[in-house]
C-alpha atoms as a PDB file:
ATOM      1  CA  UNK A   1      43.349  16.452  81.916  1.00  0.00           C
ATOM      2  CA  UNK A   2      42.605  12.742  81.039  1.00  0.00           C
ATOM      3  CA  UNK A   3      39.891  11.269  79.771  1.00  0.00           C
ATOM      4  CA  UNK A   4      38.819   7.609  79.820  1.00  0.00           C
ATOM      5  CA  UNK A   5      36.398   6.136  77.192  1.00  0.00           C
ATOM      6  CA  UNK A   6      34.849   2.846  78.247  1.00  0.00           C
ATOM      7  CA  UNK A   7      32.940   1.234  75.374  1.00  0.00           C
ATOM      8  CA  UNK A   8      32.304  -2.575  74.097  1.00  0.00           C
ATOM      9  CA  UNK A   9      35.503  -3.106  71.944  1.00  0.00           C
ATOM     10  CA  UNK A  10      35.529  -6.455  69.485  1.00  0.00           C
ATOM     11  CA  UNK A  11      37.047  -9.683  71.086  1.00  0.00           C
ATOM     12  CA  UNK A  12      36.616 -12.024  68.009  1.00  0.00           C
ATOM     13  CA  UNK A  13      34.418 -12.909  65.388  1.00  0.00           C
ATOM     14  CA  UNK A  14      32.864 -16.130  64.543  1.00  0.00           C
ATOM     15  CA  UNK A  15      31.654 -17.551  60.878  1.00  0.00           C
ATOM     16  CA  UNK A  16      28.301 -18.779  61.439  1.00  0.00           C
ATOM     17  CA  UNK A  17      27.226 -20.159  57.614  1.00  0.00           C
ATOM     18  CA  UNK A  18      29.549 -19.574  54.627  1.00  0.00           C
ATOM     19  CA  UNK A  19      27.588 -19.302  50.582  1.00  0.00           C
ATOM     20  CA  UNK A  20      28.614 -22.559  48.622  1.00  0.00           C
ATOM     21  CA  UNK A  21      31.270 -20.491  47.067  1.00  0.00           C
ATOM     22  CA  UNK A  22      33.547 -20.253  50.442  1.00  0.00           C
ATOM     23  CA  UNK A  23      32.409 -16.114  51.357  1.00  0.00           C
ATOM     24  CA  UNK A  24      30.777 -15.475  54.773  1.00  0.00           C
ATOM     25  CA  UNK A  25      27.258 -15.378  54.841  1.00  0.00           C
ATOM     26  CA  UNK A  26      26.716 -15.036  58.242  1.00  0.00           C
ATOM     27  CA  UNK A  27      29.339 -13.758  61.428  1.00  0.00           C
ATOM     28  CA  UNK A  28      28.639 -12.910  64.729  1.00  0.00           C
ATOM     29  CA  UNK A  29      31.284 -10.031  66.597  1.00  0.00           C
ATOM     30  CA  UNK A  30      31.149 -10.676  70.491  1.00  0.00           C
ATOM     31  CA  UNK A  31      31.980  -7.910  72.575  1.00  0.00           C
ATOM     32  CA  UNK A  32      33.139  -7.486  76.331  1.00  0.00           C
ATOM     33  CA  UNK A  33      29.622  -7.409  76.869  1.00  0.00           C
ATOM     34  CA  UNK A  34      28.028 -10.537  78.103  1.00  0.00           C
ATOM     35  CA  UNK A  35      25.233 -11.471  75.662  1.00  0.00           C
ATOM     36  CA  UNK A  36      25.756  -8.503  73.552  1.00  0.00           C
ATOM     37  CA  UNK A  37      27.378  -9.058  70.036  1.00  0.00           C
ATOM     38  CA  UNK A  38      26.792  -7.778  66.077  1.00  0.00           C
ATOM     39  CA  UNK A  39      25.152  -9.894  63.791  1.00  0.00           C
ATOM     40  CA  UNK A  40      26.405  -9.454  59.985  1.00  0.00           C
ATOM     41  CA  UNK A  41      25.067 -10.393  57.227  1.00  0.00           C
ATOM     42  CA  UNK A  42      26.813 -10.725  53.681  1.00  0.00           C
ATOM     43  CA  UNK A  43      25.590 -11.422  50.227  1.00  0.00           C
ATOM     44  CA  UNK A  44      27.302 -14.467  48.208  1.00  0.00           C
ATOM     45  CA  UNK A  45      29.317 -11.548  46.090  1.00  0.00           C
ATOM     46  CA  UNK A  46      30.889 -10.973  50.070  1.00  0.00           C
ATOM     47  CA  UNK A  47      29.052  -7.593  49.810  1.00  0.00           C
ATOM     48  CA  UNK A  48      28.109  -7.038  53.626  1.00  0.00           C
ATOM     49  CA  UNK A  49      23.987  -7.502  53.365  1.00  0.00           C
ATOM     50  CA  UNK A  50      23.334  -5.956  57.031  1.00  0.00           C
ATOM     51  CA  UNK A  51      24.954  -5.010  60.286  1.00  0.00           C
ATOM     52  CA  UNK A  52      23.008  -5.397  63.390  1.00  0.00           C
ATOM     53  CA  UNK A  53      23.027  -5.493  67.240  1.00  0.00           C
ATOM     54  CA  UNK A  54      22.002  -8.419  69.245  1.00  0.00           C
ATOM     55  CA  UNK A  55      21.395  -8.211  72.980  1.00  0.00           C
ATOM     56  CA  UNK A  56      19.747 -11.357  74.448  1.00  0.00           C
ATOM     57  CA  UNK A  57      19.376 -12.824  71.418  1.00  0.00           C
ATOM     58  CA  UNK A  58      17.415 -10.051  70.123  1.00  0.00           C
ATOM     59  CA  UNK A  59      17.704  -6.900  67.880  1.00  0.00           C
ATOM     60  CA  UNK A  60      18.783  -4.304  70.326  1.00  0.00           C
ATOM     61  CA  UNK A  61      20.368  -1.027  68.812  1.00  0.00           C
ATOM     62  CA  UNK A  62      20.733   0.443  65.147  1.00  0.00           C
ATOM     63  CA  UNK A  63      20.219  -2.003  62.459  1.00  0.00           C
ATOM     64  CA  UNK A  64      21.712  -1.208  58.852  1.00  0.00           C
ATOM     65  CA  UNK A  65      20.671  -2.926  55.428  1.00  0.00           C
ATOM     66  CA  UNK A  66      22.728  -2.461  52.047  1.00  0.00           C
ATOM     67  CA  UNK A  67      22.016  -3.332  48.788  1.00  0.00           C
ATOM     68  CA  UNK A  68      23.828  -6.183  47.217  1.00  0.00           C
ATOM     69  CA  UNK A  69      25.982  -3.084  45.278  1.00  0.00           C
ATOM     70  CA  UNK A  70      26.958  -1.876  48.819  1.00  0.00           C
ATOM     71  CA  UNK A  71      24.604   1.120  48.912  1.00  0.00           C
ATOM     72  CA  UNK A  72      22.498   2.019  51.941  1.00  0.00           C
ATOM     73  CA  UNK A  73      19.016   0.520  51.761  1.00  0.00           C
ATOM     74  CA  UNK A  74      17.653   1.207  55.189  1.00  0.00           C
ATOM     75  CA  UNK A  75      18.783   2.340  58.710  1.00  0.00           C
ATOM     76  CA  UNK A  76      16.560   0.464  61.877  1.00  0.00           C
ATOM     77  CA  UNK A  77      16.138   1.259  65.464  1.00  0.00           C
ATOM     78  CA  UNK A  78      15.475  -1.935  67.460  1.00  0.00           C
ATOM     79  CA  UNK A  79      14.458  -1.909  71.249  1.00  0.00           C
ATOM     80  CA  UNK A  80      13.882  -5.539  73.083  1.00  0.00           C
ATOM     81  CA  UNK A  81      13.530  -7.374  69.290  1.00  0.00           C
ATOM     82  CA  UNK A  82      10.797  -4.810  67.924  1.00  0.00           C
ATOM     83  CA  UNK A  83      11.340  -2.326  65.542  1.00  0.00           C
ATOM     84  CA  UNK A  84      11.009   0.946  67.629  1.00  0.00           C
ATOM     85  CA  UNK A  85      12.069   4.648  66.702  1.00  0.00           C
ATOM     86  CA  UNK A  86      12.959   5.963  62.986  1.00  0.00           C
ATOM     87  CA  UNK A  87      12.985   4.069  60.530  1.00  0.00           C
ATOM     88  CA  UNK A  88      14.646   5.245  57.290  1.00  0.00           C
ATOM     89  CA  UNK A  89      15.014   3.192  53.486  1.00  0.00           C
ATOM     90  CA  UNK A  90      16.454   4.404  50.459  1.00  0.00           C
ATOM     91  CA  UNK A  91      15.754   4.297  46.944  1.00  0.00           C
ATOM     92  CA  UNK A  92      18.958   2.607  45.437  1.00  0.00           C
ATOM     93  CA  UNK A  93      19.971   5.939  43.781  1.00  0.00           C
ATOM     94  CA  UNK A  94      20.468   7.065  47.810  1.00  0.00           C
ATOM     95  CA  UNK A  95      17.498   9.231  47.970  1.00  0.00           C
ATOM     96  CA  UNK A  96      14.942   8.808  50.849  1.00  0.00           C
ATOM     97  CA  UNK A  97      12.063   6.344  49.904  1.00  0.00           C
ATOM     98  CA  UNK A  98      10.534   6.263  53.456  1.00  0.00           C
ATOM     99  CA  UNK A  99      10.688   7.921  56.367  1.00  0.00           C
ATOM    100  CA  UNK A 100       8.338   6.801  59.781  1.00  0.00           C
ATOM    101  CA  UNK A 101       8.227   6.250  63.181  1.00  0.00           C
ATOM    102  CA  UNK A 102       7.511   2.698  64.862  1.00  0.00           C
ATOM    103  CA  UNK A 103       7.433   2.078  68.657  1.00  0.00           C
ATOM    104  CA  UNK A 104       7.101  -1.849  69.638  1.00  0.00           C
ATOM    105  CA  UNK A 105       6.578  -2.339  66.364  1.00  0.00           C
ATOM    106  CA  UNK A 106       3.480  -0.538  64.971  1.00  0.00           C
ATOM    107  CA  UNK A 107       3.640   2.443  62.702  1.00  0.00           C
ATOM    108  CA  UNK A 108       2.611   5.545  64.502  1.00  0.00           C
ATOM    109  CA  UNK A 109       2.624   9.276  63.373  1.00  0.00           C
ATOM    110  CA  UNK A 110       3.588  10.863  60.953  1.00  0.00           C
ATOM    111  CA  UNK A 111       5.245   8.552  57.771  1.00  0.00           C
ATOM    112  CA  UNK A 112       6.116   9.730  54.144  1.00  0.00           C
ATOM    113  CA  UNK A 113       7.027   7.963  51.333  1.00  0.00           C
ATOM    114  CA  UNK A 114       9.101   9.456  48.314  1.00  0.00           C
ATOM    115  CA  UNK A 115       9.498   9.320  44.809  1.00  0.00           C
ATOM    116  CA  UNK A 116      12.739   8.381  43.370  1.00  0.00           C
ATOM    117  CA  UNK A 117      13.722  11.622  42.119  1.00  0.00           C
ATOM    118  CA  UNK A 118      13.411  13.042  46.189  1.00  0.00           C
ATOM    119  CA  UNK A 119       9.732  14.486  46.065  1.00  0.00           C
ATOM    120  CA  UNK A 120       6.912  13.089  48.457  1.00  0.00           C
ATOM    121  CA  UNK A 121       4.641  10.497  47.599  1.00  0.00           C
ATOM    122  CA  UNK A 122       2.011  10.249  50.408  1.00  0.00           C
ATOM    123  CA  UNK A 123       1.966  11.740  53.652  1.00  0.00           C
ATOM    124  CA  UNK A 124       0.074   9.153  56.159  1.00  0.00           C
ATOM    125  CA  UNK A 125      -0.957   9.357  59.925  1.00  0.00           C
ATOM    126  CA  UNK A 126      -0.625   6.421  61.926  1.00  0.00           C
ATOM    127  CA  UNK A 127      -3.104   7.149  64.967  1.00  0.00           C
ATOM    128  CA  UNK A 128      -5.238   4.617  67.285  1.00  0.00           C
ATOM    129  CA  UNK A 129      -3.912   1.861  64.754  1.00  0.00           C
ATOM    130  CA  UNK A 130      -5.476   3.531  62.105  1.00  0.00           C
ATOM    131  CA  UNK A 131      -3.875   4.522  59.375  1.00  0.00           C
ATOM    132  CA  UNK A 132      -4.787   8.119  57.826  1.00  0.00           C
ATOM    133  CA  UNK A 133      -3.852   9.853  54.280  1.00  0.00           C
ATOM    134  CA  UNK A 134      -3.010  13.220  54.600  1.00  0.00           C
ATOM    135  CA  UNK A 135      -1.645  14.559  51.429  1.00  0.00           C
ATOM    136  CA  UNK A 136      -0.897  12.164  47.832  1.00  0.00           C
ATOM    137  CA  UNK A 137       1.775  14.349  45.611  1.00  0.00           C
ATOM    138  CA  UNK A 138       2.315  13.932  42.061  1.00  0.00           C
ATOM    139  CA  UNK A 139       6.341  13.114  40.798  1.00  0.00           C
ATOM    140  CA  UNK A 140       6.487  17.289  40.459  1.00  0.00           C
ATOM    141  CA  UNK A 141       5.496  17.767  44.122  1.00  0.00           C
ATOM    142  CA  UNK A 142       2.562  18.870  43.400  1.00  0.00           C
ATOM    143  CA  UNK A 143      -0.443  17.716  46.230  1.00  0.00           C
ATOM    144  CA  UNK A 144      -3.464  15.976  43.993  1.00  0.00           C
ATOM    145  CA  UNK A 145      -5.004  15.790  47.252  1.00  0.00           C
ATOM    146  CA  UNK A 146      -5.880  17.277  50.301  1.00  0.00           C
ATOM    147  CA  UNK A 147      -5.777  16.208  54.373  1.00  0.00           C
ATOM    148  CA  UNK A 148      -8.541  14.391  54.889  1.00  0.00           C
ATOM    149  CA  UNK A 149     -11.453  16.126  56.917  1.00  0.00           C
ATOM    150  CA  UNK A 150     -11.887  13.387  58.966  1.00  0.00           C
ATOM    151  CA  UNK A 151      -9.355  14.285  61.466  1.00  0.00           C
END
């Protein structure tokens, strides 16, 4: 049995800026793809910043930010330049620090944002471009409020 994999495999890559002290600030990795290509970013330390995917000129794909110590900050979904599906950042120590949902953009559903030490912070509800609380937590866990009645 044989199996083919077609996918968009790296033809070169292209230094857009360099930092005043010679490391790549900005490249851009075409692909076989016409007007498809990665967009990375890189700190002046030549710590990579964030790697992205550009598709007529626009975010188009997963998009991934780092902290200048190389540790994941966030993780993007991009559709046609807007910020649309899960959206995930981290606290620097790698635990979640928010978790939501956007499509073209806006918040909607369900989003939480954590503590640093992993425990929820406040549960919101993004409905009708309004945006809801539906539970505040203390650093133990511990709800110090309720869903609001108003739903």
């Amino acid at each position: 049995m044989i199996f083919s994999f077609i996918s968009c495999t790296t033809k070169n890559k292209k230094v857009i800026s360099k930092w005043p002290n010679g490391q790549i600030k900005l490249e851009e990795i075409s692909t076989d793809t016409p007007d498809v290509y990665r967009a990375r970013e890189f700190y002046e330390n030549g710590q990579l910043a964030s790697d992205s995917r550009i598709e007529n000129s626009k975010p188009n794909g997963k998009s991934v930010a780092y902290y200048k110590d190389g540790k994941l900050l966030g993780i993007t979904e991009y559709k046609d330049g807007k910020i649309n599906g899960q959206v995930l950042e981290f606290h620097r120590n790698g635990r979640l620090m928010f978790k939501g949902t956007q499509q073209n953009g806006e918040l909607v559903d369900t989003a939480i944002h954590y503590y640093q030490n992993g425990q929820p912070k406040i549960v919101l509800l993004y409905k009708a471009n309004k945006k809801i609380v539906l539970n505040k937590f203390d650093t133990s866990g511990r709800a110090i409020t309720n869903i609001d009645d108003s739903l």
